[in-house]
Protein backbone atom coordinates (compact mmCIF):
# COMPACT_ATOMS: atom_id res chain seq x y z
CA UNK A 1 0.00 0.00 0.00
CA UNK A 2 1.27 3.40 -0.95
CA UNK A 3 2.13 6.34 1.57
CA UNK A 4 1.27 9.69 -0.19
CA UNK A 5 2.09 12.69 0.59
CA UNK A 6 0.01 15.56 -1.54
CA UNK A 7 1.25 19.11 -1.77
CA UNK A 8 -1.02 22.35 -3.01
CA UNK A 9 -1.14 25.60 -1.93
CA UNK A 10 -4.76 26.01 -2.55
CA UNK A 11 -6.58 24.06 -0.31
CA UNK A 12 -9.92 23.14 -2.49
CA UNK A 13 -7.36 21.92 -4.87
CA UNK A 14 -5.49 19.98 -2.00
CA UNK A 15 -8.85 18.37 -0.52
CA UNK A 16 -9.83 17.19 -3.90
CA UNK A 17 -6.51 15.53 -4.53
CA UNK A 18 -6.78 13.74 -0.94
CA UNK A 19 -10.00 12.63 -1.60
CA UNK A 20 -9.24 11.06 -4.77
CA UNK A 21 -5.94 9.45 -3.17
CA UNK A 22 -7.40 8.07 0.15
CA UNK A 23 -10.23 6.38 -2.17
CA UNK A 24 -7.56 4.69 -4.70
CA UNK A 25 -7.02 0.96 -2.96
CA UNK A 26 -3.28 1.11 -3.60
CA UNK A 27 -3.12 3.99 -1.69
CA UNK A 28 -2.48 2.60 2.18
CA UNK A 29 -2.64 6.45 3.49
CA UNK A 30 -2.58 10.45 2.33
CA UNK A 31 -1.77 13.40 3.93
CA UNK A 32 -1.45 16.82 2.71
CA UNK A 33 1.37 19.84 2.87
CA UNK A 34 0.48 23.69 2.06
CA UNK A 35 3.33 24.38 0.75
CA UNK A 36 6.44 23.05 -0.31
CA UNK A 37 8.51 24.47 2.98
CA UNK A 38 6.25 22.44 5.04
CA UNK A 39 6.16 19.11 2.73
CA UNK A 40 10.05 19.40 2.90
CA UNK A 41 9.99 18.65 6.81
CA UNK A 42 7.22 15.93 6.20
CA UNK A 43 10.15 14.32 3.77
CA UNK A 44 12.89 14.93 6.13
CA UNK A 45 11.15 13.18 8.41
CA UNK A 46 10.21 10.12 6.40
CA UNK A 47 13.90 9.45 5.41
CA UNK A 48 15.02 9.97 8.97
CA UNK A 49 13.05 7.03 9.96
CA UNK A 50 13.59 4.69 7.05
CA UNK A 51 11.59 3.70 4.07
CA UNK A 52 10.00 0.98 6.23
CA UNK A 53 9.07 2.98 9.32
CA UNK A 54 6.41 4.09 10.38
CA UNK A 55 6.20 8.09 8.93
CA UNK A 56 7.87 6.62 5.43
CA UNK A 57 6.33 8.14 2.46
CA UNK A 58 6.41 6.39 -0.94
CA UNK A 59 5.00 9.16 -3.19
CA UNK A 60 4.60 12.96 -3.64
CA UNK A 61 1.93 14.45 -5.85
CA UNK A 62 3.64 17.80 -6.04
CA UNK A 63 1.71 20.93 -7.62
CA UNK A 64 4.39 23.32 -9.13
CA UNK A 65 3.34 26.88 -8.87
CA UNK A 66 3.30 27.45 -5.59
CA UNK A 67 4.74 30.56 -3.41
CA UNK A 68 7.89 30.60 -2.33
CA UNK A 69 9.87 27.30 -2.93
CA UNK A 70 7.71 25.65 -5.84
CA UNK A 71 7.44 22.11 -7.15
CA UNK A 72 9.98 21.93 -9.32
CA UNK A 73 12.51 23.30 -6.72
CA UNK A 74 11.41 20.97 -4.05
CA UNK A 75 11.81 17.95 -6.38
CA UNK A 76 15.18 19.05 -7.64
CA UNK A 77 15.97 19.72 -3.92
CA UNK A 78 14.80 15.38 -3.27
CA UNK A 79 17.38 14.29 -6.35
CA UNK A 80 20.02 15.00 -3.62
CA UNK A 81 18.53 12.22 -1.02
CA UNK A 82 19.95 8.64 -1.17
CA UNK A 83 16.14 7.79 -1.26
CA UNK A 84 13.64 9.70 -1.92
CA UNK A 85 9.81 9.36 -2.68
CA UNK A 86 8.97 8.94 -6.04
CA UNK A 87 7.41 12.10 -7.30
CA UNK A 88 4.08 12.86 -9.64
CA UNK A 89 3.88 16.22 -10.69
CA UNK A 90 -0.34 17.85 -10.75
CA UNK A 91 -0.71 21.24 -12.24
CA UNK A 92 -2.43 23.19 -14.41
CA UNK A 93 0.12 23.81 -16.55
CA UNK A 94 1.63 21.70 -20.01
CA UNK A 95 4.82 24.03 -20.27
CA UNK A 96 6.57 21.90 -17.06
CA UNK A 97 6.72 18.94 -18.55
CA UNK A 98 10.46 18.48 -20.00
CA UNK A 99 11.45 19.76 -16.62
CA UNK A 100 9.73 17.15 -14.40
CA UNK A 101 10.80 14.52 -16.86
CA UNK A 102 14.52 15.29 -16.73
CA UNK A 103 13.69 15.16 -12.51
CA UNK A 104 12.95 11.77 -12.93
CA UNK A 105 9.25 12.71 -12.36
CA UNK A 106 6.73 9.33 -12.27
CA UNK A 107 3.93 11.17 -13.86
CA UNK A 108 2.51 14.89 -14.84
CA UNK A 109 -1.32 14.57 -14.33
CA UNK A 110 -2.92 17.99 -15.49
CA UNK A 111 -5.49 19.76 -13.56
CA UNK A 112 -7.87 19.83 -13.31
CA UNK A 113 -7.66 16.00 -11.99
CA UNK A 114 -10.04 13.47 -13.08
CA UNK A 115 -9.73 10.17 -11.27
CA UNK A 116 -9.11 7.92 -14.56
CA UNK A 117 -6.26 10.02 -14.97
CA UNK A 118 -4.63 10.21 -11.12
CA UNK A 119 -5.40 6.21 -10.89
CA UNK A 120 -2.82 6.15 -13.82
CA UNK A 121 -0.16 7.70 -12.02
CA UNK A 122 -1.29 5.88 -8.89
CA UNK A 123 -0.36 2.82 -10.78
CA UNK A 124 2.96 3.94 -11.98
CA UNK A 125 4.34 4.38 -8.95
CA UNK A 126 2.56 1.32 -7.36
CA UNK A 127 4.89 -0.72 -9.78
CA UNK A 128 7.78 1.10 -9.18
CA UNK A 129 7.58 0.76 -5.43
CA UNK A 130 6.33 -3.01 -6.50
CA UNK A 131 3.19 -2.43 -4.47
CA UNK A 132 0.92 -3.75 -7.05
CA UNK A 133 1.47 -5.94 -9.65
CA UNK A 134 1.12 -4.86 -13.47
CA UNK A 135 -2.59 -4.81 -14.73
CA UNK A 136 -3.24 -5.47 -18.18
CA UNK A 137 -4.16 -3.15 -20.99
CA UNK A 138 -6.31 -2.97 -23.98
CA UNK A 139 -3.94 -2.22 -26.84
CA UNK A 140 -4.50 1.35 -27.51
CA UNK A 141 -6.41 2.37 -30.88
CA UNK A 142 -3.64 2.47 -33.78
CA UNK A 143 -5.18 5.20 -35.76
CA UNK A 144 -5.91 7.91 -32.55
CA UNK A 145 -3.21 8.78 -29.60
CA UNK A 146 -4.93 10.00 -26.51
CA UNK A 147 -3.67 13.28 -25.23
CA UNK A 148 -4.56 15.20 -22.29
CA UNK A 149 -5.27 18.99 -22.25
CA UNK A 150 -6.57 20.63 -19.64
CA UNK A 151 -8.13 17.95 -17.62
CA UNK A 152 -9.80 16.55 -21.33
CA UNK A 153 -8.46 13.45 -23.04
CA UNK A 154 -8.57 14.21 -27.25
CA UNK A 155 -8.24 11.60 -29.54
CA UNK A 156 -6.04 12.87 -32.13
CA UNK A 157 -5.98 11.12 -35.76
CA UNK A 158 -2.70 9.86 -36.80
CA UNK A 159 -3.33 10.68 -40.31
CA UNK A 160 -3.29 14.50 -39.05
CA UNK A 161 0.29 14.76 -37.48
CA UNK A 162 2.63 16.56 -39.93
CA UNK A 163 5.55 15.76 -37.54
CA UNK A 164 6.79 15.45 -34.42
CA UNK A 165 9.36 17.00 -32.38
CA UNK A 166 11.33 15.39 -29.30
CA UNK A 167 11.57 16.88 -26.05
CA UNK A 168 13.34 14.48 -24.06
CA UNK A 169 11.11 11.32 -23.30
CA UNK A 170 8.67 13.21 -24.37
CA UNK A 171 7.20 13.67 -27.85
CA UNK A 172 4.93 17.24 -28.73
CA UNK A 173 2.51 16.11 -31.98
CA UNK A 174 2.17 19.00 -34.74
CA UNK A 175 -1.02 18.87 -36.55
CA UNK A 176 -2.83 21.59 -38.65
CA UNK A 177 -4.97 22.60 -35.90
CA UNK A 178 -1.94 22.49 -32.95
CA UNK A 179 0.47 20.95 -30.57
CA UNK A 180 0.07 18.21 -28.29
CA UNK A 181 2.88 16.81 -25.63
CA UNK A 182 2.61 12.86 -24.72
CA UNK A 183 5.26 10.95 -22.77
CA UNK A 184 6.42 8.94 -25.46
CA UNK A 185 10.21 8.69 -26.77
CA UNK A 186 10.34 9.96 -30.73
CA UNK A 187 12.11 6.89 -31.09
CA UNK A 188 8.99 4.55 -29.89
CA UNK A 189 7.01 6.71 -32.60
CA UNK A 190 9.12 6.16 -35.05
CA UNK A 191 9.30 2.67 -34.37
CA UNK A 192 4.97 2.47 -34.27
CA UNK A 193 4.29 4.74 -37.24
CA UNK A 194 7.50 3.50 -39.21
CA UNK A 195 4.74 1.55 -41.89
CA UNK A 196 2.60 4.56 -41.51
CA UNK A 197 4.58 6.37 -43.78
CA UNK A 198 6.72 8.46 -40.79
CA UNK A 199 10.75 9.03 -41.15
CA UNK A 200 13.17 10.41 -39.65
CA UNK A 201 15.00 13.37 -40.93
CA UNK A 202 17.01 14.30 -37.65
CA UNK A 203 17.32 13.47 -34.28
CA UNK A 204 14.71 16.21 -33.01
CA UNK A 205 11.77 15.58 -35.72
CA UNK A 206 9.91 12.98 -37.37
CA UNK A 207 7.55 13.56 -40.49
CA UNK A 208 4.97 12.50 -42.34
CA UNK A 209 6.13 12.14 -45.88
CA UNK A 210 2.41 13.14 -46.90
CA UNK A 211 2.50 16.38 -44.93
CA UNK A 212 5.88 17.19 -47.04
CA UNK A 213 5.16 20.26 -49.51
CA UNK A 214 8.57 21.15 -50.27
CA UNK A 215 12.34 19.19 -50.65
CA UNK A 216 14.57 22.22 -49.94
CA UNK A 217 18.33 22.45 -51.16
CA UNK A 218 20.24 25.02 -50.50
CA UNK A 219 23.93 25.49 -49.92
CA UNK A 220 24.44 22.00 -49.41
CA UNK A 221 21.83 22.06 -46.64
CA UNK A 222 18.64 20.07 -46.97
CA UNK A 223 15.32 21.47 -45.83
CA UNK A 224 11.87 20.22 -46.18
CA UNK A 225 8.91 22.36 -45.61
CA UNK A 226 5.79 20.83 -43.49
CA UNK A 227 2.56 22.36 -42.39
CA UNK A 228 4.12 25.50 -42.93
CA UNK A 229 6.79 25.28 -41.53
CA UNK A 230 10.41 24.52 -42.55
CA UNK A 231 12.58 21.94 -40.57
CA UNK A 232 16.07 20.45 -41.34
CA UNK A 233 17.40 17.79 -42.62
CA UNK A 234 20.13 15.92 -41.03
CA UNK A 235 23.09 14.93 -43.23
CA UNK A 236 22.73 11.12 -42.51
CA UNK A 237 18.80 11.37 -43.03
CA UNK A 238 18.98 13.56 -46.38
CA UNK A 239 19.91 10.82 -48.96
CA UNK A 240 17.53 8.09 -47.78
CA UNK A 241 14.56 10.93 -47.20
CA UNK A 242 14.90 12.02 -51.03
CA UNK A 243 14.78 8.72 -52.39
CA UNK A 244 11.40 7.89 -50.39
CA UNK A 245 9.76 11.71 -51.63
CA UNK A 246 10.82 10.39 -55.01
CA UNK A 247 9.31 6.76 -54.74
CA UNK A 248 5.92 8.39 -52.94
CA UNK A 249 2.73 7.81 -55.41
């Protein structure tokens, strides 16, 4: 059984996360922290007793903008402990998300939370901390990816991506209509949509050679110009890209 620990400056916000915690069955117990000051000497005291004792904490769900010392501080401030709680990130904000990846983060739920959403991230770090074992999944629609925005899962058409650009272990999808950020690695994309008609062209971006208006040359650099916009080609991606634009239908 988990021991959270949830931490909001805005108490309606901090209620409804505890509620939604404390009815999850893999969650053993949840308590809350105003700020991240006073969820820092909740954690302090957790480690000084030992992940087994009896004020251990397993998990933080840490909100980010808070006053003072915010999420992302007090999570960068935890990378320094031997062992520290896993941590899932809950805000209302997208922008954070390459940062609480590269901190290791378990999960970015977005506010505001619905409990589909926080039971995913429950699960996460149940596995991690091997408190529950793995339950299975239906295998997710191959023509739609679910994204989340603003507390809202879309279901956004695979055909309608005109690339995709890395950020870390996360991927943000392009289409006509906007941007999307999932935690998914380009290269398990890549790998998925390979036989969708998606390549390569550098280490940042993947495309869809159907979304390709233009093949760019221009002082021995290699552009290509997609949904508007104009990305680059990579040396060791340029050769094999213009023989597939010249074998499309």
């Amino acid at each position: 059984m988990l021991r959270a620990l949830a931490v909001d400056d805005e108490r309606p916000s901090l209620e409804e996360l505890l509620y939604l915690l404390n009815a999850d069955p893999r969650v053993g117990s949840a308590e809350g922290a105003g700020d991240a000051t006073e969820a820092l000497r909740r954690i302090n005291r957790a480690l000084a007793c030992g992940p087994d004792g009896p004020d251990g904490i397993d998990v933080v769900f840490l909100d980010i903008q808070m006053p003072g010392l915010d999420g992302l501080d007090l999570a960068r401030l935890l990378t320094g402990f031997a062992r520290p709680p896993l941590v899932v990130f809950v805000t209302a904000h997208e922008d954070f998300a390459v940062q609480a990846f590269e901190l290791k983060a378990v999960d970015y739920v977005l506010k505001p939370v619905r409990r589909e959403r926080l039971a995913e991230a429950v699960r996460r770090a149940a596995e991690l901390r091997g408190a529950a074992p793995r339950i299975p999944v239906h295998e997710p629609d191959p023509d739609h990816l679910p994204v989340e925005l603003g507390g809202v899962t879309r279901f956004v058409a695979v055909d309608d991506i005109t690339h995709v650009e890395a950020q870390g272990d996360y991927a943000r999808l392009h289409t006509a209509k906007g941007s999307h950020l999932v935690r998914i690695p380009l290269s398990t994309l890549e790998e998925r949509w390979r036989s969708r008609g998606f390549v390569r062209i550098h280490r940042r971006h993947l495309v869809a050679l159907r979304h390709i208006g233009e093949l760019r040359l221009d002082a021995g650099t290699v552009s290509v110009l997609v949904g508007g916009e104009e990305l680059q080609v990579s040396r060791r991606h340029a050769r094999e890209l213009r023989d597939l634009l010249m074998r499309r239908p």
